[in-house]
N, C-alpha and C. Protein backbone atom coordinates (compact mmCIF):
# COMPACT_ATOMS: atom_id res chain seq x y z
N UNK A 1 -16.07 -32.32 13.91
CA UNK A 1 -17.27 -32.20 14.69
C UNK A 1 -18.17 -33.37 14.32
N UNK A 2 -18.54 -34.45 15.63
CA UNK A 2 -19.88 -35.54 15.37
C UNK A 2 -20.74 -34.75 15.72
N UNK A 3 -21.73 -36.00 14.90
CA UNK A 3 -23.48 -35.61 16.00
C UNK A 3 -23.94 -36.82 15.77
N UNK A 4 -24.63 -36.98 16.46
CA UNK A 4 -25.77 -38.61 16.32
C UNK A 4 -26.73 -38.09 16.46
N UNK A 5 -27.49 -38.69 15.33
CA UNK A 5 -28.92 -39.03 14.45
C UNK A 5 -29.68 -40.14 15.26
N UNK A 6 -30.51 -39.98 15.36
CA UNK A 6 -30.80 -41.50 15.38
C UNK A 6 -31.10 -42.15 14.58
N UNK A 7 -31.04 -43.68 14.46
CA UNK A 7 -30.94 -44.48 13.76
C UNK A 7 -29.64 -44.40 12.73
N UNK A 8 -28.58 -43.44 12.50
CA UNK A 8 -27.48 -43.00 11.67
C UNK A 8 -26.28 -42.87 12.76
N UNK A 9 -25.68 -44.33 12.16
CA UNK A 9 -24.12 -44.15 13.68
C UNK A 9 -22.82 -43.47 12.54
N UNK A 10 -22.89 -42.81 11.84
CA UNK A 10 -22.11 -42.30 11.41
C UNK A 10 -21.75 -41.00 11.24
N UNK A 11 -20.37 -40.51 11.71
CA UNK A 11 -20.25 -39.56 12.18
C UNK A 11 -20.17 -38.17 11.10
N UNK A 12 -20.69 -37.08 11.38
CA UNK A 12 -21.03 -36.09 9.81
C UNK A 12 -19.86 -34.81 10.68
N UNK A 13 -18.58 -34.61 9.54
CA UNK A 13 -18.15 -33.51 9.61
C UNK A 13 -18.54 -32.40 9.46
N UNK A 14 -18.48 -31.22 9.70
CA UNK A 14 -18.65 -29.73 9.19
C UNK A 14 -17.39 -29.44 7.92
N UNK A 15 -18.30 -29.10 6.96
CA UNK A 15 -17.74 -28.63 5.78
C UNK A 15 -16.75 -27.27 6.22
N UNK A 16 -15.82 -27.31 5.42
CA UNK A 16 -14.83 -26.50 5.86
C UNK A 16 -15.13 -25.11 4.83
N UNK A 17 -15.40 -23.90 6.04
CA UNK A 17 -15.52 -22.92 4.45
C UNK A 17 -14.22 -22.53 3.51
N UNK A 18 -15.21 -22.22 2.51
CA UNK A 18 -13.81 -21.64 1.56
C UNK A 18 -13.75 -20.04 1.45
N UNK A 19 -12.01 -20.73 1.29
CA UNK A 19 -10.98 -19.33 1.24
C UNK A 19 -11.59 -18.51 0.61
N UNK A 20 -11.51 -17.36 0.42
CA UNK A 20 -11.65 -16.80 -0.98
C UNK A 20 -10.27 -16.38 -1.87
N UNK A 21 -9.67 -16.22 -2.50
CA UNK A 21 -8.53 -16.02 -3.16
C UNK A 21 -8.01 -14.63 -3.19
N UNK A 22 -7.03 -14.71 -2.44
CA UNK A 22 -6.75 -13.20 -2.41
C UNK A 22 -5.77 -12.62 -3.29
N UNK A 23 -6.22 -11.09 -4.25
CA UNK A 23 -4.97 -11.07 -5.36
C UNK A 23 -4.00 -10.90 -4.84
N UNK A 24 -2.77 -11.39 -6.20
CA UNK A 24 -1.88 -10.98 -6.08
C UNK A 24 -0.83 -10.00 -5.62
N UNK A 25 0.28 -9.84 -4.47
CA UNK A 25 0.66 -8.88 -4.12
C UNK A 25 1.68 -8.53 -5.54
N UNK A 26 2.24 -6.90 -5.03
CA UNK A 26 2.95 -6.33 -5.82
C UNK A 26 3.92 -6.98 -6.72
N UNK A 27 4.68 -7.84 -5.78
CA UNK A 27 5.86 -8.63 -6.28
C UNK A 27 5.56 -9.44 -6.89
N UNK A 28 4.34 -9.98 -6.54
CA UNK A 28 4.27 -11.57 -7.46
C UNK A 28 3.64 -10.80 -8.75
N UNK A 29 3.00 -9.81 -9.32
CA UNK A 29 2.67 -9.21 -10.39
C UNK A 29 3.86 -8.73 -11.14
N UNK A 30 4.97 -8.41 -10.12
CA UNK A 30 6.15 -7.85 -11.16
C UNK A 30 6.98 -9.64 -11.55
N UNK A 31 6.66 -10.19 -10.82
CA UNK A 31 7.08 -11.57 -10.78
C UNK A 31 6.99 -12.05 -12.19
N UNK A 32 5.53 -12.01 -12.28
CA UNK A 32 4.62 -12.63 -13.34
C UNK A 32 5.01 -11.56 -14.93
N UNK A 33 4.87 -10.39 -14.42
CA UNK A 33 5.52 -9.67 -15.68
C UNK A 33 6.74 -9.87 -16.38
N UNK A 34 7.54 -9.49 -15.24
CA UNK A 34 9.07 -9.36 -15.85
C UNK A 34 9.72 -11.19 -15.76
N UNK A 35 8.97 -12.23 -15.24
CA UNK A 35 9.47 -13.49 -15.52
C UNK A 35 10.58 -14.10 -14.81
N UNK A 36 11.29 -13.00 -14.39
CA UNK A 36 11.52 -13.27 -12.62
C UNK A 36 11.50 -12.69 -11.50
N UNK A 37 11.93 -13.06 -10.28
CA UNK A 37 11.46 -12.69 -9.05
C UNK A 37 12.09 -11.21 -8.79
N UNK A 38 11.09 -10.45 -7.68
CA UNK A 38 11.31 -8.94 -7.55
C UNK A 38 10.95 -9.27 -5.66
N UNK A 39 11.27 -8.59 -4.93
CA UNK A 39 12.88 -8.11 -5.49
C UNK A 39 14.04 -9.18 -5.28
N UNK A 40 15.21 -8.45 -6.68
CA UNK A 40 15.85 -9.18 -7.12
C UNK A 40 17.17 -9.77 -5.99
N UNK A 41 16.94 -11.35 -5.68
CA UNK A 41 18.45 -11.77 -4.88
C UNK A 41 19.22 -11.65 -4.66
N UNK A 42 19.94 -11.07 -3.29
CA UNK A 42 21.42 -10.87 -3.63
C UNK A 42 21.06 -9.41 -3.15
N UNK A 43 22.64 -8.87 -3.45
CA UNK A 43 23.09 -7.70 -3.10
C UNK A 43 22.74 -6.84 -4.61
N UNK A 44 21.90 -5.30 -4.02
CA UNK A 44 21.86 -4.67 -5.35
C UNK A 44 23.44 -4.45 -5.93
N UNK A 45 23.90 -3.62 -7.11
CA UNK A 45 25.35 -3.88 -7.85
C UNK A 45 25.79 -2.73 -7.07
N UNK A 46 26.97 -2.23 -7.43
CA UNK A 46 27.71 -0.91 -6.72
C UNK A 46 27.21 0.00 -8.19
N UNK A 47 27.02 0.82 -7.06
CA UNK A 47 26.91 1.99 -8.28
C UNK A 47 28.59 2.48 -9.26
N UNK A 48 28.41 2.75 -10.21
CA UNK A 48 29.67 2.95 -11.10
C UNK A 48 29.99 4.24 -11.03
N UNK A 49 30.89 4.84 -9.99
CA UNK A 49 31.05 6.04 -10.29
C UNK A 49 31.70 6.66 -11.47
N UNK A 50 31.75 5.99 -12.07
CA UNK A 50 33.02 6.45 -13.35
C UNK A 50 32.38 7.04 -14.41
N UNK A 51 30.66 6.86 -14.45
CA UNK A 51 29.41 7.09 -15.40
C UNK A 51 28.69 7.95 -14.85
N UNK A 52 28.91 8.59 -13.78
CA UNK A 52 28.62 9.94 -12.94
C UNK A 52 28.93 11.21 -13.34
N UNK A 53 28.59 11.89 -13.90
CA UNK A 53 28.81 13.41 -14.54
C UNK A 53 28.75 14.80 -13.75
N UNK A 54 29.56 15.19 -13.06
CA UNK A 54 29.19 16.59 -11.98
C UNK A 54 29.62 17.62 -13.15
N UNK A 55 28.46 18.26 -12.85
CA UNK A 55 28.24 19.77 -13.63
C UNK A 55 28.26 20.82 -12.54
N UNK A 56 29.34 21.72 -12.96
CA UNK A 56 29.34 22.79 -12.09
C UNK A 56 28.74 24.26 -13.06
N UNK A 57 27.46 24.36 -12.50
CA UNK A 57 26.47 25.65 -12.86
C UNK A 57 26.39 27.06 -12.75
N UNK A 58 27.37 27.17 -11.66
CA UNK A 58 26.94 28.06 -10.56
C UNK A 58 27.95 29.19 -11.40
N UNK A 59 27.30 30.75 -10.84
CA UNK A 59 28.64 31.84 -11.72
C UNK A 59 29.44 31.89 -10.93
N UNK A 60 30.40 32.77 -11.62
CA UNK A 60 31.44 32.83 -10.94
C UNK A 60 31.99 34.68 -10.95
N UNK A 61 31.86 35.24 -9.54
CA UNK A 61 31.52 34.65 -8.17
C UNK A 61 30.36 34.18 -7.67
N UNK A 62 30.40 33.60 -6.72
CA UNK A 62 28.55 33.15 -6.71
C UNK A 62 28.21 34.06 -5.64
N UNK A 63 27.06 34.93 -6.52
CA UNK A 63 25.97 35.83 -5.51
C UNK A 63 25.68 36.02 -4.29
N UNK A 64 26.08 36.41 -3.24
CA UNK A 64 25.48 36.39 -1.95
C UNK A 64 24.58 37.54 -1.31
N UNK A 65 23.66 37.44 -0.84
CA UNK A 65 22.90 38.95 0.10
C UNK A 65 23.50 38.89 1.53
N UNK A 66 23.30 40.18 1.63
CA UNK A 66 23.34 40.90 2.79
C UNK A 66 22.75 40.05 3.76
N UNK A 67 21.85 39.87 3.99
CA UNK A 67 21.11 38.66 4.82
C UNK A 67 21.79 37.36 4.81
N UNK A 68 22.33 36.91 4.32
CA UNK A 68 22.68 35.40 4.09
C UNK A 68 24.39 35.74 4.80
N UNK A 69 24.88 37.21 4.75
CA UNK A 69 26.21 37.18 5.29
C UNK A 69 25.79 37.19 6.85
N UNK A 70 24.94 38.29 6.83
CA UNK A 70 24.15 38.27 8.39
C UNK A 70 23.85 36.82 9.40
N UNK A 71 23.51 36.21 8.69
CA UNK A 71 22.89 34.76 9.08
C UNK A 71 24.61 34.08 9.50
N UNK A 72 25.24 34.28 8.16
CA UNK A 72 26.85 32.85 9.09
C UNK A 72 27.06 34.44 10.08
N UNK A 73 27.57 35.08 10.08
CA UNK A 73 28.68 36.27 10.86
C UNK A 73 27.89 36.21 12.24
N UNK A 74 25.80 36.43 12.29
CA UNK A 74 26.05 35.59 13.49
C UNK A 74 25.86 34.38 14.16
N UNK A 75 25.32 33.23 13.47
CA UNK A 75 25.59 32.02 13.87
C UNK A 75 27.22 31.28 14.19
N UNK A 76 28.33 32.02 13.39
CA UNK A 76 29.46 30.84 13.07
C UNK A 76 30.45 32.03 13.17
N UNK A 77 29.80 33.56 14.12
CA UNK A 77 31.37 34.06 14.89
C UNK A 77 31.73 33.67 15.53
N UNK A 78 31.98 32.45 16.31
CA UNK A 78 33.03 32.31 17.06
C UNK A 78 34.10 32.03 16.60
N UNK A 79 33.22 31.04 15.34
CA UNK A 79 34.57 29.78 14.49
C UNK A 79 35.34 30.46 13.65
N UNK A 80 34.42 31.69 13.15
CA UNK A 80 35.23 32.58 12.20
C UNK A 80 36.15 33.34 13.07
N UNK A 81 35.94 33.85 14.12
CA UNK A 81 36.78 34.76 15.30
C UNK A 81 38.21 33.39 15.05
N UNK A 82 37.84 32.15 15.24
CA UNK A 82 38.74 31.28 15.94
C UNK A 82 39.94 30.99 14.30
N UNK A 83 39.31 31.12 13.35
CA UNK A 83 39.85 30.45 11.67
C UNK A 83 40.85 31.74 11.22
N UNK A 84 39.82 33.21 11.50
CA UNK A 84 40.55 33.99 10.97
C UNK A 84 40.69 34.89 12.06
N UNK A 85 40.61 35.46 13.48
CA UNK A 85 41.05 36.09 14.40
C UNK A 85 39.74 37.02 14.53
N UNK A 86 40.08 37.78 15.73
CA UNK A 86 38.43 38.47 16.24
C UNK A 86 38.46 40.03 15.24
N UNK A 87 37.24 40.02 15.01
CA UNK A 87 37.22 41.18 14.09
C UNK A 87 37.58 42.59 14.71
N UNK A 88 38.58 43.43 14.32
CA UNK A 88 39.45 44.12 15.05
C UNK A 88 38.52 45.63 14.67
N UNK A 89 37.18 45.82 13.86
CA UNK A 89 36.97 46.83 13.20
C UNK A 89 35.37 46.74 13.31
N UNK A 90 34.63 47.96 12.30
CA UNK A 90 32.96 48.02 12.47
C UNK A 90 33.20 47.11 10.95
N UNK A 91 32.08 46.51 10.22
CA UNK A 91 31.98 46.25 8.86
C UNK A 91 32.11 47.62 7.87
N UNK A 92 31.69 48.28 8.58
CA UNK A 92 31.19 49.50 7.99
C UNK A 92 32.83 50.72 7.32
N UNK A 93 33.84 50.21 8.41
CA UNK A 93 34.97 50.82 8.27
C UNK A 93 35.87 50.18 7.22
N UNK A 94 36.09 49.02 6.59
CA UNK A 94 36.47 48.52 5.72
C UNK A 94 36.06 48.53 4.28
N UNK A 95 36.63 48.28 3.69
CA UNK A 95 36.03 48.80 1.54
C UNK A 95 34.96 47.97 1.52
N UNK A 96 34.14 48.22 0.79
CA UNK A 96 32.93 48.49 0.70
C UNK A 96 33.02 46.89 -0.70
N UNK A 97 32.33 45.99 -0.59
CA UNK A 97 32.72 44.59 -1.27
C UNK A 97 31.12 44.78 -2.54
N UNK A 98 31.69 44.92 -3.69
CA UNK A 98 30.26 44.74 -4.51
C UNK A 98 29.96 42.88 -4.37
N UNK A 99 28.85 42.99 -4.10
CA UNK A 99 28.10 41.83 -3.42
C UNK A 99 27.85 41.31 -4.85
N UNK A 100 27.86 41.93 -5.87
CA UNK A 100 27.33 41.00 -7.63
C UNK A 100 28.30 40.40 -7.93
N UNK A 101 29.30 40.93 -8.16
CA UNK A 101 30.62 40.53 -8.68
C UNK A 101 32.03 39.72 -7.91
N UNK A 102 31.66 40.37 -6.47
CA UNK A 102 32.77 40.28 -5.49
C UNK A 102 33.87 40.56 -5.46
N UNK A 103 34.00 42.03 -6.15
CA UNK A 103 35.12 43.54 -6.06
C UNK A 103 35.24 44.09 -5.23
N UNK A 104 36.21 44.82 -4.83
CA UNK A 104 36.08 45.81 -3.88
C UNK A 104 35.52 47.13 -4.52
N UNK A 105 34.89 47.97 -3.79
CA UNK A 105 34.67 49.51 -4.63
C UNK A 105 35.34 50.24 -4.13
């Protein structure tokens, strides 16, 4: 940007304002910490399954309610009709299953 003065033929810029400095993002702080760059280049590693530990917790038999048989028998009779054949009987007419243990009584 000029302007003319008079008597002054020289032309006066506008001072440019200043930035203000904006902090550091996340990365460049882990940058600055750990001494190199985050995140790290490249492909993360494969996980090692071989250092994977499955724990099985559960008793044995595992617990079920009345409600929770209710819920598959009627969402997933058809598939059960189709896996093990259509139920030929009432529930009620067959031995009687202790639901703690999973015996018959």
């Amino acid at each position: 940007m000029t302007s003319d003065r008079s008597g002054d033929h020289k032309p006066v810029t506008a001072s440019r304002s200043r930035r203000t400095e904006r902090p550091p993002t996340a990365s460049e702080q882990l940058e600055e910490l750990l001494g190199y760059p985050w995140p790290f280049p490249g492909r993360p590693p494969k996980h090692d399954l071989s250092t994977w530990t499955v724990t099985d917790d559960w008793p044995d038999p595992v617990p079920v309610t009345e409600a929770e048989i209710e819920v598959f028998e009627r969402w997933f009779s058809d598939l059960f009709d189709e896996m093990f054949g259509p139920d030929t009987g009432s529930p009620d007419t067959g031995p009687e299953i202790d639901l703690e243990n999973g015996t018959t009584k």
